[in-house]
Protein backbone atom coordinates (compact mmCIF):
# COMPACT_ATOMS: atom_id res chain seq x y z
CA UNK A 1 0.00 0.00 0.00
CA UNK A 2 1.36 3.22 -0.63
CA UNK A 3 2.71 5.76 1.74
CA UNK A 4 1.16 8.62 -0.03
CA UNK A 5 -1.99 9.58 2.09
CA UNK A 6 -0.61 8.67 5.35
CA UNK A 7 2.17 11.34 4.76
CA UNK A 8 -0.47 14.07 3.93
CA UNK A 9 -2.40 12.85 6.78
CA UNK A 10 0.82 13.11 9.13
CA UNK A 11 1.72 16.66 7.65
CA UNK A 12 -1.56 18.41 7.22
CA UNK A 13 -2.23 21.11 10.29
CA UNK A 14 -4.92 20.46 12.17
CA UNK A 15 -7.02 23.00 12.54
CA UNK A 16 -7.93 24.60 16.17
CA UNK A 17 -10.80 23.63 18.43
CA UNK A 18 -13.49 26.84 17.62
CA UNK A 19 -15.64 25.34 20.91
CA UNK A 20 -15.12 24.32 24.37
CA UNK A 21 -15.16 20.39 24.81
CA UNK A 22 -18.04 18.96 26.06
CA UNK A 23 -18.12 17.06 29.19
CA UNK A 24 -16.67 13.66 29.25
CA UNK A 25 -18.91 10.65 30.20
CA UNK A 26 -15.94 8.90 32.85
CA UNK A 27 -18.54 6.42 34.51
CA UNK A 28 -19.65 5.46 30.70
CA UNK A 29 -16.40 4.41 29.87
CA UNK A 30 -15.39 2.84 32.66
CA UNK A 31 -17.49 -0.58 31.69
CA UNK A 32 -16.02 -0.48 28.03
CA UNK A 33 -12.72 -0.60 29.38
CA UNK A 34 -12.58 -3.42 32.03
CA UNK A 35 -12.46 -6.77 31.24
CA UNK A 36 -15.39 -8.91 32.18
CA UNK A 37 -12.72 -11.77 33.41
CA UNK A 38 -10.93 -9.33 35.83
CA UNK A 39 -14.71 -8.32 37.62
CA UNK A 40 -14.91 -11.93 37.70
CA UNK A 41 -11.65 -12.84 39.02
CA UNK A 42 -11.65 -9.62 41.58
CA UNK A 43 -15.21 -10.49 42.82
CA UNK A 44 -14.33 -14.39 43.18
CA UNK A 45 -11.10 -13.09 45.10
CA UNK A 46 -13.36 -10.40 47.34
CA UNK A 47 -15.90 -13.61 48.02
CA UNK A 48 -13.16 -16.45 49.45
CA UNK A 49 -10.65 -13.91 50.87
CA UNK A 50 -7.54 -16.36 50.48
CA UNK A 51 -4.62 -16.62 48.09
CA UNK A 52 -5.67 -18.20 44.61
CA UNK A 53 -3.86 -19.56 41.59
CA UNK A 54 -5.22 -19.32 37.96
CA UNK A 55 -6.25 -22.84 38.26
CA UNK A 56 -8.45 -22.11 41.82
CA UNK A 57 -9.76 -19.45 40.23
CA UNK A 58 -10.63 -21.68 36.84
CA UNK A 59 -12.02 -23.91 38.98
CA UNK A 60 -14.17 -21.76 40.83
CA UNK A 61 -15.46 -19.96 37.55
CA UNK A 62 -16.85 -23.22 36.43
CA UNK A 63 -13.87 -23.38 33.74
CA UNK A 64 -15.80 -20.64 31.47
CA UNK A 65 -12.93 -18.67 31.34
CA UNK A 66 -9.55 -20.93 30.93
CA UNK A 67 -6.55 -21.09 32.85
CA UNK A 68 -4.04 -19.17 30.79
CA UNK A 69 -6.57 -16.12 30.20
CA UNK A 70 -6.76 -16.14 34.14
CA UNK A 71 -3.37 -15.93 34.27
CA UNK A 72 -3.17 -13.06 31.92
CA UNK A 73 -5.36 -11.16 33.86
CA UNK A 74 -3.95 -11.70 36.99
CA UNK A 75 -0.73 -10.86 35.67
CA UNK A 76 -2.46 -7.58 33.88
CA UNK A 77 -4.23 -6.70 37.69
CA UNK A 78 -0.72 -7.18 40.26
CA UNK A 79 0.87 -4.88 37.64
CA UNK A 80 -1.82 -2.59 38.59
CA UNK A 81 -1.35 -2.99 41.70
CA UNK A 82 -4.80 -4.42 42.45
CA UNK A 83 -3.74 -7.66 43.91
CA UNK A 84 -0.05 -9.29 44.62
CA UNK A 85 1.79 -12.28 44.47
CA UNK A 86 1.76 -13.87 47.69
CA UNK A 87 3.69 -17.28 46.94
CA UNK A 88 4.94 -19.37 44.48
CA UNK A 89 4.62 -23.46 44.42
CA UNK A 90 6.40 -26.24 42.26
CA UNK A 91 3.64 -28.13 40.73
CA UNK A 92 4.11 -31.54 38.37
CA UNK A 93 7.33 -29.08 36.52
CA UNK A 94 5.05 -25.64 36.56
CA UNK A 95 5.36 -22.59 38.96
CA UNK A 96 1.71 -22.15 40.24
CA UNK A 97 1.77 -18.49 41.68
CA UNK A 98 -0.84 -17.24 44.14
CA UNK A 99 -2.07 -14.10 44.19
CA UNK A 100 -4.59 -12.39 46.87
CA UNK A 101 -5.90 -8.46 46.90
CA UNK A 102 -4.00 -5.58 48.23
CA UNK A 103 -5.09 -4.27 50.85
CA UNK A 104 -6.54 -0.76 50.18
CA UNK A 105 -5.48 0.45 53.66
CA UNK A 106 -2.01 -0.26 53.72
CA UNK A 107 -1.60 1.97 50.34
C-alpha cells in the first residue's frame, strides 16, 4: 500500500478547536474498558478472601474462562497494583503463583 496519504495525513495542520469540549462521560467508559474476566476474578477473590492460583480461580469460575486467560489477567491486575503475588509453588514441573488483593489500607 502506498505511503502517499498517510504522509499528507501526518503533515496536514490540524485545525484549532473553535468550541469548548463537552463534558466527558468517565462512569460510561469505565465498563467499556474493564475486562469482564478481571470483575470476575476480583469479585471471586473479594468472596473467598484467600490466596488463589489461575487454576483455583478456573475452577471456581466453572472453567468458562480458561486457565491461561486467568493468568493473563492476573498478571495484567498485580501490575496494577490491584492484587499481589503472595507465593509461588512447584507443581508436576510448573510454577503455580498465588495471588490475593491488596489491601486498600495499607496503600
Amino acid at each position: 500500500m502506498p505511503l502517499e496519504p498517510f504522509v499528507v495525513l501526518m503533515t496536514t495542520p490540524t485545525r484549532p478547536r473553535t468550541h469548548a469540549p463537552a463534558h466527558f462521560d468517565w462512569e460510561a467508559l469505565v465498563p467499556l474498558l474493564v475486562h469482564p474476566a478481571k470483575v470476575e476474578i476480583i469479585e471471586a477473590m473479594s468472596w473467598i478472601e484467600v490466596p488463589l492460583s489461575a487454576t483455583d480461580l478456573d475452577r471456581i469460575l466453572s472453567g468458562q474462562l480458561g486457565v491461561s486467560l486467568i493468568s493473563y489477567h492476573l498478571r495484567k491486575l498485580a501490575e496494577l497494583k490491584a492484587i499481589e503475588k503472595v507465593r509461588q509453588e512447584h507443581v508436576r514441573g510448573a510454577i503455580q503463583t498465588f495471588y490475593a488483593l491488596r489491601d486498600r489500607a495499607s496503600g
